[in-house]
Protein backbone atom coordinates (compact mmCIF):
# COMPACT_ATOMS: atom_id res chain seq x y z
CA UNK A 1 -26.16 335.40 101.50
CA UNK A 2 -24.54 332.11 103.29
CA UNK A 3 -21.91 330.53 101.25
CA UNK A 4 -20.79 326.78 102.42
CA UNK A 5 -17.81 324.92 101.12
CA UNK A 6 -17.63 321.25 101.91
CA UNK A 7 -14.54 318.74 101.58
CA UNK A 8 -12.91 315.79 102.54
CA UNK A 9 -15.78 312.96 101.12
CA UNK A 10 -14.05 310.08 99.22
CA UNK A 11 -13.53 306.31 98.75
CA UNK A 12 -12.53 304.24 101.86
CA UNK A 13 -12.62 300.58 102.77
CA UNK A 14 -15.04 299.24 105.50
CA UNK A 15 -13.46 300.00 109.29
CA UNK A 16 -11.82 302.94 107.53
CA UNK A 17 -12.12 306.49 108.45
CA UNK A 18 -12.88 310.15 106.68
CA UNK A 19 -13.12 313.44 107.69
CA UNK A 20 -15.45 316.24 106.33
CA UNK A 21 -15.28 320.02 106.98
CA UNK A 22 -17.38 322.85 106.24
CA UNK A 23 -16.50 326.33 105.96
CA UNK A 24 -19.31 329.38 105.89
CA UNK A 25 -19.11 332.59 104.19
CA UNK A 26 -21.11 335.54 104.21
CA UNK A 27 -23.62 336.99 106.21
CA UNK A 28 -22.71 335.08 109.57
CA UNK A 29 -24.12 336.36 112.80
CA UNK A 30 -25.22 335.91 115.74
CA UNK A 31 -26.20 332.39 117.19
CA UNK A 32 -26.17 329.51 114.81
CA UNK A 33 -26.07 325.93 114.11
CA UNK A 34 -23.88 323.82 112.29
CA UNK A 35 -25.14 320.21 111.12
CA UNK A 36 -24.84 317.63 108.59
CA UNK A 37 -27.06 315.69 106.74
CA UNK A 38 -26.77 313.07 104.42
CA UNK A 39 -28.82 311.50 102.00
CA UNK A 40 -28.34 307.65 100.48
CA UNK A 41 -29.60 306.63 97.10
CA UNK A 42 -33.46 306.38 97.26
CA UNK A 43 -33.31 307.48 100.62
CA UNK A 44 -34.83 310.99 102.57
CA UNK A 45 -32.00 312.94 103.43
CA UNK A 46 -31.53 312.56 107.40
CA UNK A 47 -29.96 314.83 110.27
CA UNK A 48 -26.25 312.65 111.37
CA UNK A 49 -24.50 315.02 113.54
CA UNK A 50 -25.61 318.98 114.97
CA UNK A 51 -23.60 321.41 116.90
CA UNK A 52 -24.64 324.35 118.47
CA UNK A 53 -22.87 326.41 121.04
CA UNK A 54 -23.07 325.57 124.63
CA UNK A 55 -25.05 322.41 123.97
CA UNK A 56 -24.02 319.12 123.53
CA UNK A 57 -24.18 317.89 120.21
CA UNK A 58 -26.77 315.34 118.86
CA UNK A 59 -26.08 312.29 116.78
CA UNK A 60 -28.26 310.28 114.76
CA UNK A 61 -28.05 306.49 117.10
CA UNK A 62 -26.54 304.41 114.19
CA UNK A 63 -23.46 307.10 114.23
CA UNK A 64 -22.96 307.78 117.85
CA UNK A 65 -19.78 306.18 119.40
CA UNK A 66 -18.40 306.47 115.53
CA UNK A 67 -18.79 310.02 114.28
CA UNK A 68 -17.89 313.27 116.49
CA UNK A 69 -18.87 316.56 115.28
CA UNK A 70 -17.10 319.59 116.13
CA UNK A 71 -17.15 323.53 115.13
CA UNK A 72 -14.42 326.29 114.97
CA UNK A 73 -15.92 329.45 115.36
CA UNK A 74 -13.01 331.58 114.81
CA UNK A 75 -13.19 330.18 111.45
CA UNK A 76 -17.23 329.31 110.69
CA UNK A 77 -16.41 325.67 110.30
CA UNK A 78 -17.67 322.50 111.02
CA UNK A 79 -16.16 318.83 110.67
CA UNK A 80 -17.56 315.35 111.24
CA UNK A 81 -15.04 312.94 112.23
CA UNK A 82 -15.87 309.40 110.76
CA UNK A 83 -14.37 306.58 112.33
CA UNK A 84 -15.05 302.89 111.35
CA UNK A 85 -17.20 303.46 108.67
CA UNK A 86 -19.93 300.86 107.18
CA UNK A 87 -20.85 300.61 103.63
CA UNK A 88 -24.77 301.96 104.97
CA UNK A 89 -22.65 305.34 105.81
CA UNK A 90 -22.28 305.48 102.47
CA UNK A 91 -24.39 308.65 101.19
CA UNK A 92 -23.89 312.03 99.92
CA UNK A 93 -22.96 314.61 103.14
CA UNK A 94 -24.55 317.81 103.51
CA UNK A 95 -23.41 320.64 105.43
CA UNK A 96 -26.21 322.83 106.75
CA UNK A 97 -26.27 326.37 108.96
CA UNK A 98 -29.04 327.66 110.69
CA UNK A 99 -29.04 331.35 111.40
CA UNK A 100 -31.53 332.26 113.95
CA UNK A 101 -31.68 335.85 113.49
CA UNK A 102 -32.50 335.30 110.21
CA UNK A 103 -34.63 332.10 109.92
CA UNK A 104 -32.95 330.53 107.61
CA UNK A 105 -31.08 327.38 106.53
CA UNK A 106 -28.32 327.20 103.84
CA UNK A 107 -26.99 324.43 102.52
CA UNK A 108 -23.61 323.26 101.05
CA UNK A 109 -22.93 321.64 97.53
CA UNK A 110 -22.53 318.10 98.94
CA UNK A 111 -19.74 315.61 99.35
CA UNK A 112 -19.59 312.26 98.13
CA UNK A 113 -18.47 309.87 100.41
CA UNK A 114 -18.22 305.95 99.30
CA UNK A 115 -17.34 303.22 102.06
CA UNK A 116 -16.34 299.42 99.75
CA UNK A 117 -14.16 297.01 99.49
């Protein structure tokens, strides 16, 4: 089993920033990805940021120039750096890890995060 363990999510003011890491447990191997997702009230939960090594990272448009992902393998993290944030960021963030040996996706518990004046 894949354990994940998100924080960092939050209240912040429009133009603010946030930053949200993800740390995997467990039966780790091999080649993976690292994403997150998040998904807005009402809303399907969407793909905002994916990392994978050796290839460049892929951003949902309405976050690129804003949000930078990044991944620590020593450490089986990810983080999503949020920079001027907008109150249509605001969602609950997902942490996800694809293990390609084993097919399958895991999912952290979710992190609130809350962009308003």
């Amino acid at each position: 089993q894949v354990q994940l363990v998100e924080s960092g999510g939050g209240l912040v003011q429009p133009g603010g920033s946030l930053r949200l890491s993800c740390a995997a447990s467990g039966n780790i191997f091999g080649s993976f990805a690292m994403s997150w997702y998040r998904q807005a009230p009402g809303k399907q939960r969407e793909l905002v940021a994916g990392v994978t090594s050796g290839v460049r990272p892929n951003y949902l448009d309405s976050v690129k120039g804003r949000f930078t992902i990044s991944r620590d393998n020593t450490k089986n993290s990810v983080y999503l750096q949020m920079n001027n944030l907008r109150p249509e960021d605001t969602a609950v963030y997902y942490c996800n890890v694809w293990i390609a040996a084993l097919k399958s996706a895991y999912w952290g518990q979710g992190t609130q995060v809350t962009v308003s004046s």
